[in-house]
Protein backbone atom coordinates (compact mmCIF):
# COMPACT_ATOMS: atom_id res chain seq x y z
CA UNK A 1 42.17 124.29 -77.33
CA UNK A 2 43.09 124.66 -73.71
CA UNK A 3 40.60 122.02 -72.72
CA UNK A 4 42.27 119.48 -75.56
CA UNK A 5 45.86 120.36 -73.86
CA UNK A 6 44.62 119.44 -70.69
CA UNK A 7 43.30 116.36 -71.76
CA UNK A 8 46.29 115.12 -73.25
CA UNK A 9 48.29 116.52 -69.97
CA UNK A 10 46.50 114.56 -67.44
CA UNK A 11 46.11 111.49 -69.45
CA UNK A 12 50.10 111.67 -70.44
CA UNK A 13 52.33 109.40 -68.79
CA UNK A 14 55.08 110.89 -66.19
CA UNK A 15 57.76 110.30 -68.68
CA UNK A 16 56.21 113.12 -70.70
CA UNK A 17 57.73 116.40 -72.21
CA UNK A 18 54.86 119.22 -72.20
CA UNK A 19 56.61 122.11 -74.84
CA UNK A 20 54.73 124.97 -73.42
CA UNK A 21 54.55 128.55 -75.19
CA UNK A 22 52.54 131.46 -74.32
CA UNK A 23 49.05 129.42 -76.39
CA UNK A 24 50.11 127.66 -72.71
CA UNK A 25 49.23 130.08 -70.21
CA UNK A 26 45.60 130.08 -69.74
CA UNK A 27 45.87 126.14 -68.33
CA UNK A 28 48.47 127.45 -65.51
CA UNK A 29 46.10 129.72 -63.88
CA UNK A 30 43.33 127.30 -64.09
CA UNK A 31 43.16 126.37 -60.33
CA UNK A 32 44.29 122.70 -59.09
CA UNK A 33 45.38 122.08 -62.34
CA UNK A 34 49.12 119.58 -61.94
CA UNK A 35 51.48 118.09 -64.82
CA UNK A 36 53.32 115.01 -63.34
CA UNK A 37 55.47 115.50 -66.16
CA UNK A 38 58.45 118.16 -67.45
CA UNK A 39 57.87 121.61 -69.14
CA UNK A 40 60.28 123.18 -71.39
CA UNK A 41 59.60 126.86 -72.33
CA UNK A 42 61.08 129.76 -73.72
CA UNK A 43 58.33 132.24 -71.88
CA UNK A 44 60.17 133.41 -68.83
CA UNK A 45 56.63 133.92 -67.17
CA UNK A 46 55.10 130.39 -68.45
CA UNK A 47 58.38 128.66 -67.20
CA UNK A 48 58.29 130.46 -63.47
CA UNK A 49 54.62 129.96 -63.71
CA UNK A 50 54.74 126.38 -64.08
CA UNK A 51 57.51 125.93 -61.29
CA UNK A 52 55.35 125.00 -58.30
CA UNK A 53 52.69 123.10 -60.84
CA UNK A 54 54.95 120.21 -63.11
CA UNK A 55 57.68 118.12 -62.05
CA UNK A 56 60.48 120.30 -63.31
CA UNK A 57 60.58 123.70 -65.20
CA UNK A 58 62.77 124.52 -67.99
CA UNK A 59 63.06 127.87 -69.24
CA UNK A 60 65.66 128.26 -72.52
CA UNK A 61 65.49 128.54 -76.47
CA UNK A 62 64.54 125.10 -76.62
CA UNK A 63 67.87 123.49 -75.57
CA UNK A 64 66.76 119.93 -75.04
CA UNK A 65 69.94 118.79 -74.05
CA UNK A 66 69.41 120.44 -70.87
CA UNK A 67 66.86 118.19 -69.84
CA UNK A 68 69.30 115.60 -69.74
CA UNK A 69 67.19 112.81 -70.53
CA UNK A 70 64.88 111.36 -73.07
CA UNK A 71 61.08 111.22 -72.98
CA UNK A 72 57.88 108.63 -73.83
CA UNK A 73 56.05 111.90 -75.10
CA UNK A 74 56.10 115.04 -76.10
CA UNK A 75 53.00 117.21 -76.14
CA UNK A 76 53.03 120.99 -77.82
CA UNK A 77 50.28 123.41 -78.43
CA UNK A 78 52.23 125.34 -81.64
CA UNK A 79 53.87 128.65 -81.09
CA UNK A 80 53.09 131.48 -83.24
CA UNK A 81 56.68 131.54 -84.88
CA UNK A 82 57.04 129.12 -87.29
CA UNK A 83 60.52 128.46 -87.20
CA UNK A 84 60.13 127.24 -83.76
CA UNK A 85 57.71 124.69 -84.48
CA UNK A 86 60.46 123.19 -87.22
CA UNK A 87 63.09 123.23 -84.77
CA UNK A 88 61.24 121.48 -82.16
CA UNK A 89 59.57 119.13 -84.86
CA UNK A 90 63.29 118.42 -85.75
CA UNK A 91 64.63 118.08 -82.35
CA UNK A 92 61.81 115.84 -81.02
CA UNK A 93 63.29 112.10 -82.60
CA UNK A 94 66.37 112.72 -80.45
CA UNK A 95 64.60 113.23 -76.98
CA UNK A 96 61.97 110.56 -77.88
CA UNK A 97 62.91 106.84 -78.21
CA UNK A 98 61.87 104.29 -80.29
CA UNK A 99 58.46 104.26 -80.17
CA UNK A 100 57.83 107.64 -78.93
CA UNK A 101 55.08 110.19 -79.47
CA UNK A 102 54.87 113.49 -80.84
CA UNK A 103 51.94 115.40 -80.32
CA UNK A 104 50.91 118.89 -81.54
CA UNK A 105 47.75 120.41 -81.25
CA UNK A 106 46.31 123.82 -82.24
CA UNK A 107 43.92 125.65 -83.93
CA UNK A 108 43.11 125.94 -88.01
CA UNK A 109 45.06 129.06 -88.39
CA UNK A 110 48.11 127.83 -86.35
CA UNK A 111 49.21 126.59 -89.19
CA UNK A 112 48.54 122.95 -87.68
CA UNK A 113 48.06 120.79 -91.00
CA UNK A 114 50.88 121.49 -92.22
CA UNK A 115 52.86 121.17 -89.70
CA UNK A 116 51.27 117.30 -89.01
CA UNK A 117 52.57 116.74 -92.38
CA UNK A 118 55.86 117.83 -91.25
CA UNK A 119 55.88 115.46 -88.37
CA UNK A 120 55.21 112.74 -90.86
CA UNK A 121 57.77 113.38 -93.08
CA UNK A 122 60.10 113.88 -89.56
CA UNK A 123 59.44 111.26 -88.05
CA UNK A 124 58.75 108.51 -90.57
CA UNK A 125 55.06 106.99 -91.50
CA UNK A 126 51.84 108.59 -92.19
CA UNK A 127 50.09 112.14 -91.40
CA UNK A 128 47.41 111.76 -88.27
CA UNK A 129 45.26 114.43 -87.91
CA UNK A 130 42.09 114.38 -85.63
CA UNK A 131 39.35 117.23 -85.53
CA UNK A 132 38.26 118.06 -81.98
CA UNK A 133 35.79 120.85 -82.03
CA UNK A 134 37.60 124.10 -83.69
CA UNK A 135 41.32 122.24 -82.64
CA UNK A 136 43.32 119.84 -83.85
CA UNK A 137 45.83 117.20 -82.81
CA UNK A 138 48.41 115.10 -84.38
CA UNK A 139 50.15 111.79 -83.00
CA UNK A 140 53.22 110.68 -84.26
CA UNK A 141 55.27 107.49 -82.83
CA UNK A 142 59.02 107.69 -83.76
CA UNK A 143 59.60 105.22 -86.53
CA UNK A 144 61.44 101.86 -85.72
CA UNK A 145 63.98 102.62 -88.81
CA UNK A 146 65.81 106.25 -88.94
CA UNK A 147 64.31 108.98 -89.00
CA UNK A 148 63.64 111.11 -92.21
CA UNK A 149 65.40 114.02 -92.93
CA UNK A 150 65.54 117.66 -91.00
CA UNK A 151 62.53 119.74 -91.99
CA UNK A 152 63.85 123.36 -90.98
CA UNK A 153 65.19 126.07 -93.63
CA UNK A 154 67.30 127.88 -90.89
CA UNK A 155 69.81 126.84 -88.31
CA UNK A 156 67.32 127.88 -85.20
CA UNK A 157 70.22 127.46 -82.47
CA UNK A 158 72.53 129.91 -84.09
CA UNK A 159 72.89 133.63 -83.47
CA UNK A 160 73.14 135.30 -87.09
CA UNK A 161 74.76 138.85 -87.61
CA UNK A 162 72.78 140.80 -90.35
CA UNK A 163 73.48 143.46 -92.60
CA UNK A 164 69.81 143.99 -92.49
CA UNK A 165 70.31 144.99 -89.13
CA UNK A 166 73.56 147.24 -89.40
CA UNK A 167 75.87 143.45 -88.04
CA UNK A 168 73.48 143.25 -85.12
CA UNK A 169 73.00 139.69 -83.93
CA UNK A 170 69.46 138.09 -84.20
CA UNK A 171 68.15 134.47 -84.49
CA UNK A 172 65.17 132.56 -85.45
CA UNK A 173 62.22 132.44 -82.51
CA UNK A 174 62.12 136.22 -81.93
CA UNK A 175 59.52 138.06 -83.45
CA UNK A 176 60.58 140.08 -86.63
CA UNK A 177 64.29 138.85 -85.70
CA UNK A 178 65.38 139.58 -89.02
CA UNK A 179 64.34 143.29 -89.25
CA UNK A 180 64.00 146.24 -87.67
CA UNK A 181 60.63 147.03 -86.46
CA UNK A 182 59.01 150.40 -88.15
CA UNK A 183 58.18 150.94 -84.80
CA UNK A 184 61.08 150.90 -82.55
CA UNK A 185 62.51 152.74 -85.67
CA UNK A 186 59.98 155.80 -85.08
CA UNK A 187 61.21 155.83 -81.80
CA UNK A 188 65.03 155.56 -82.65
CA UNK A 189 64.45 158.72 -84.22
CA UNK A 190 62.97 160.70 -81.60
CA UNK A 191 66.47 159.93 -78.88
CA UNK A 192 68.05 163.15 -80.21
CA UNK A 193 65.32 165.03 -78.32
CA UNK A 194 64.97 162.78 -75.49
CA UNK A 195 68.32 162.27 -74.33
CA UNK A 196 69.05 162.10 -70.70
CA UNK A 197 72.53 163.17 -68.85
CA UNK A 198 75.31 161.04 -69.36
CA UNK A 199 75.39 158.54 -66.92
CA UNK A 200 71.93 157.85 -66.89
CA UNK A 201 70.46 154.55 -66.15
CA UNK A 202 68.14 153.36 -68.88
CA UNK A 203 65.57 150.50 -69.22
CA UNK A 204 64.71 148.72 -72.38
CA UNK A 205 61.62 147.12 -71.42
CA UNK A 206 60.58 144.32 -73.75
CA UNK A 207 64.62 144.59 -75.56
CA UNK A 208 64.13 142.27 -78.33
CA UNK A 209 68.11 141.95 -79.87
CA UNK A 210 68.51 145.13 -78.01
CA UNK A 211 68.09 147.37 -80.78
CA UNK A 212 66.67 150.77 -79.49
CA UNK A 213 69.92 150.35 -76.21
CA UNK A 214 72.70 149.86 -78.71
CA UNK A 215 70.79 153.06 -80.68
CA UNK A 216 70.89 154.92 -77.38
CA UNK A 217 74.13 153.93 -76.96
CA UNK A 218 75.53 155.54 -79.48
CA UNK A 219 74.42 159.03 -78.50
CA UNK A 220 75.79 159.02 -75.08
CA UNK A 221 77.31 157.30 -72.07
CA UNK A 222 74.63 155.26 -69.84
CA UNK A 223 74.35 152.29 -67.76
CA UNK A 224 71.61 149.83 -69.38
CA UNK A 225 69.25 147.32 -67.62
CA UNK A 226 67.46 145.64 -70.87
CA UNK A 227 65.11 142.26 -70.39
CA UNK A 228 62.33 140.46 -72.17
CA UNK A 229 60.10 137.45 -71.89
CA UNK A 230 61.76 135.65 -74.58
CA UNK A 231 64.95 133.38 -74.65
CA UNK A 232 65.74 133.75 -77.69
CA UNK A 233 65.81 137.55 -77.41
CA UNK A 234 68.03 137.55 -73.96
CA UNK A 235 70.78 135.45 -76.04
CA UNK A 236 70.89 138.13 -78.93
CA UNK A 237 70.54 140.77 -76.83
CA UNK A 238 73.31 139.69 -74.50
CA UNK A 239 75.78 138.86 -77.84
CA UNK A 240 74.98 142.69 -79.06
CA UNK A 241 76.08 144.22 -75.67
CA UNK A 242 78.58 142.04 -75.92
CA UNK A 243 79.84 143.05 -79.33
CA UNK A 244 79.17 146.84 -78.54
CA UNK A 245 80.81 146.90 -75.52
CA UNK A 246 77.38 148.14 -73.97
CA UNK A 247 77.41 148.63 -69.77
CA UNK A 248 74.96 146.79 -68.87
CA UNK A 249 72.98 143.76 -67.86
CA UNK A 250 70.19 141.37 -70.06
CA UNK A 251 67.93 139.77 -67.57
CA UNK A 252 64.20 137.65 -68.12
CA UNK A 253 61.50 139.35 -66.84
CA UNK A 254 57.70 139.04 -66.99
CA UNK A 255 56.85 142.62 -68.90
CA UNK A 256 59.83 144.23 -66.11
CA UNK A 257 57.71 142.92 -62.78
CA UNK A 258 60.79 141.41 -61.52
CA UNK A 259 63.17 144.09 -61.77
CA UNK A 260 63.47 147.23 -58.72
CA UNK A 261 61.51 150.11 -58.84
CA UNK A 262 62.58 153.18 -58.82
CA UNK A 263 65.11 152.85 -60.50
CA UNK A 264 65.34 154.24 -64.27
CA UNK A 265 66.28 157.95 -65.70
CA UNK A 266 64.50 157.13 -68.82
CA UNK A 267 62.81 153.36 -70.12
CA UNK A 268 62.28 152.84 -74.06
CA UNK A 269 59.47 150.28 -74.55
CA UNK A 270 57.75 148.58 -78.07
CA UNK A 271 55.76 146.83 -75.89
CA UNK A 272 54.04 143.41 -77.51
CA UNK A 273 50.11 143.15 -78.10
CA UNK A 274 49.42 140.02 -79.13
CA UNK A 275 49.04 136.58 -76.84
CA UNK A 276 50.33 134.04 -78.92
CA UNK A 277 47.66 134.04 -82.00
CA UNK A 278 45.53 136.17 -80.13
CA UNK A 279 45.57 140.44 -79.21
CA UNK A 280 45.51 140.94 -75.89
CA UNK A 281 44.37 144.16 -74.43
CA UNK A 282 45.65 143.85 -70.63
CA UNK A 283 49.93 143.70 -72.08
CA UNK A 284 49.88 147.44 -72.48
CA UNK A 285 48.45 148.04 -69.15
CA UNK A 286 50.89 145.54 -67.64
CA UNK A 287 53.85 147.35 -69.68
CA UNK A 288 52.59 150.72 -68.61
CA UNK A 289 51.98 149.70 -64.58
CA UNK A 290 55.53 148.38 -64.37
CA UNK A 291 57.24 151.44 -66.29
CA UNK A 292 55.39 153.57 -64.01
CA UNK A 293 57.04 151.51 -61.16
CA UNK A 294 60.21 150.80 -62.35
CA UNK A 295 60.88 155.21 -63.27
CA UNK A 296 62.31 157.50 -60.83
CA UNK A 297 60.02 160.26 -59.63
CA UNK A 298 62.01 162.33 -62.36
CA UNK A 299 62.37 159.98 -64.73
CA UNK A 300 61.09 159.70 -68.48
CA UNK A 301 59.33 156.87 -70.23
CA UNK A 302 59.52 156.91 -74.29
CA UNK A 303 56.72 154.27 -75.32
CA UNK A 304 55.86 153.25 -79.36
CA UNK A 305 52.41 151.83 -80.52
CA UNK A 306 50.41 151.02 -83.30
CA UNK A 307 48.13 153.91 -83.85
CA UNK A 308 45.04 151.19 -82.72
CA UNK A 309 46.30 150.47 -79.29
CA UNK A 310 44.88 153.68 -76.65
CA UNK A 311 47.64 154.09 -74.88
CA UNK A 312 46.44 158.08 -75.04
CA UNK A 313 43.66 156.52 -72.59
CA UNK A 314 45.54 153.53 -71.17
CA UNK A 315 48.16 156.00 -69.78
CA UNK A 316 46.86 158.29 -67.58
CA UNK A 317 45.77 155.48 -65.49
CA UNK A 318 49.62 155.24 -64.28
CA UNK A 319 51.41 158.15 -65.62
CA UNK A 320 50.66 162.29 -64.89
CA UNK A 321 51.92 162.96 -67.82
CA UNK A 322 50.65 161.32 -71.16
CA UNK A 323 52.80 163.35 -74.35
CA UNK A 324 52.00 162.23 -78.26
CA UNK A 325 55.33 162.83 -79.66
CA UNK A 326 54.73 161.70 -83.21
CA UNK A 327 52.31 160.01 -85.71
CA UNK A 328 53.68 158.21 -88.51
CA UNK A 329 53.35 154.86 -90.74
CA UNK A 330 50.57 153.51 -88.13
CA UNK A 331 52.74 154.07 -84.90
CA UNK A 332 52.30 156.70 -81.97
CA UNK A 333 55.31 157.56 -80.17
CA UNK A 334 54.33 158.84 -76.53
CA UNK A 335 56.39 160.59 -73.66
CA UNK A 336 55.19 159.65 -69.99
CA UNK A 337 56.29 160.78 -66.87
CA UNK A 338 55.08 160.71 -63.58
């Protein structure tokens, strides 16, 4: 797909809207590689990626109205989350004028005919679908007469408090933002053994809606530092301190590279695997490299994993200490230190 995205990039016109998520990332690195256009992301590390290589960089839960203009195109590869792809299907007739194109490409199991479909119904006329290889790519223009009517089930913009998640705030476009992961459950568990001295500064690397702080939080007095990749994470999280009267900051970082080392009693990680539709090996070792940075010389990292991922190998490459805490329901909860 990235070679379809780059066609449609380079042959876009400067008055063009490139929505890029993490499916995204492979065409920054390529080398020489320039979008005369504007990106809009909300990847912390595909927005500051993109800085020095597009026009301007955006990087927020899909706000269009800070872009403060309106566009001749817009060209997505689709995100993983469906309710994203609604929202920006929904969104896209108000930042396009008459006569503007939508364009989404991705592969068969992105979900990409039906969402074509979508567009169609969106944005008035019929469903365009062409086959390039193993992608595909749809072209809308934005129908003369009004659009049709929204497509999306759930108000994406809005920060929802559910019971599911003991009045926590979550939102659409976070992963498994209306549970709580089995995972970072395990791990929830295992604070009662694991608790450092009041005080305490803790990182939440990879926070999500900031569910395993605020569970912290409850068994002690600490200072908190939590950040993720995602925008749509940072706002819940930041609502739940918030709420919780939490001390603490919620800041975007690139798997924790841009935070200080040296500087955590104890980190709590659920770290991601997957790359957009795709596992991807090298996260954990990022996640692990920058917890092994980011700890005190005495400090204590608590990480969860499905049972597949090694982090019993992974580990040792960063930490002196690699601890299986607990086995349950497909996850491994581990204790590092240095």
């Amino acid at each position: 797909m990235s070679s379809l995205l780059y066609q449609e990039l380079t042959q876009a016109p400067e008055e063009t809207l490139w929505i890029a998520d993490e499916n995204s990332k492979p065409l920054l690195h390529q080398e020489g590689f320039h979008f005369a256009g504007d990106l809009l992301s909300n990847r912390w590390d595909i927005a500051e990626l993109a800085a020095n290589r597009v026009q301007r960089s955006f990087f927020n839960d899909f706000h269009f109205e800070e872009l403060e203009r309106k566009y001749r195109r817009i060209v997505y590869a689709v995100s993983k989350e469906k309710a994203v792809v609604h929202h920006i299907i929904d969104r896209a007739p108000d930042f396009l004028g008459e006569g503007g194109e939508l364009v989404l490409l991705g592969e068969k199991q992105s979900g990409i005919k039906s969402y074509a479909a979508k567009v169609a119904e969106r944005l008035g006329g019929a469903k365009h679908l062409q086959k390039h290889g193993s992608s595909y790519l749809s072209c809308n223009t934005v129908d003369c007469g009004d659009s049709g009517t929204p497509i999306a089930e759930l108000q994406y913009p809005e920060l929802q408090q559910l019971a599911e998640l003991g009045d926590l705030y979550s939102k659409p476009g976070l992963f498994g933002w209306n549970k709580v992961d089995k995972g970072s459950a395990l791990l929830a568990q295992q604070l009662t053994t694991e608790l450092p001295a009041d005080g305490s500064h803790i990182v939440d690397l990879g926070c999500g809606y900031g569910y395993l702080s605020l569970q912290l939080a409850a068994l002690g007095n600490y200072h908190f530092t939590a950040t993720d990749n995602n925008a749509a994470a940072l706002l819940a999280c930041r609502k739940n301190f918030t709420e919780r009267n939490i001390e603490g900051i919620v800041v975007p970082s690139d798997a924790g590279s841009e935070l200080e080392g040296g500087i955590a009693d104890l980190l709590l990680c659920n770290p991601p695997f997957h790359q957009g539709f795709q596992v991807e090996g090298d996260l954990t070792d990022r996640f692990l490299q920058q917890s092994a940075r980011i700890l005190k010389d005495s400090g204590t990292a608590i990480f969860v994993v499905n049972e597949f991922i090694p982090l019993a190998k992974k580990g040792p490459r960063y930490f002196s200490q690699v601890t299986l805490i607990t086995k349950e329901r497909g996850f491994c909860v581990y204790r590092l230190r240095p």
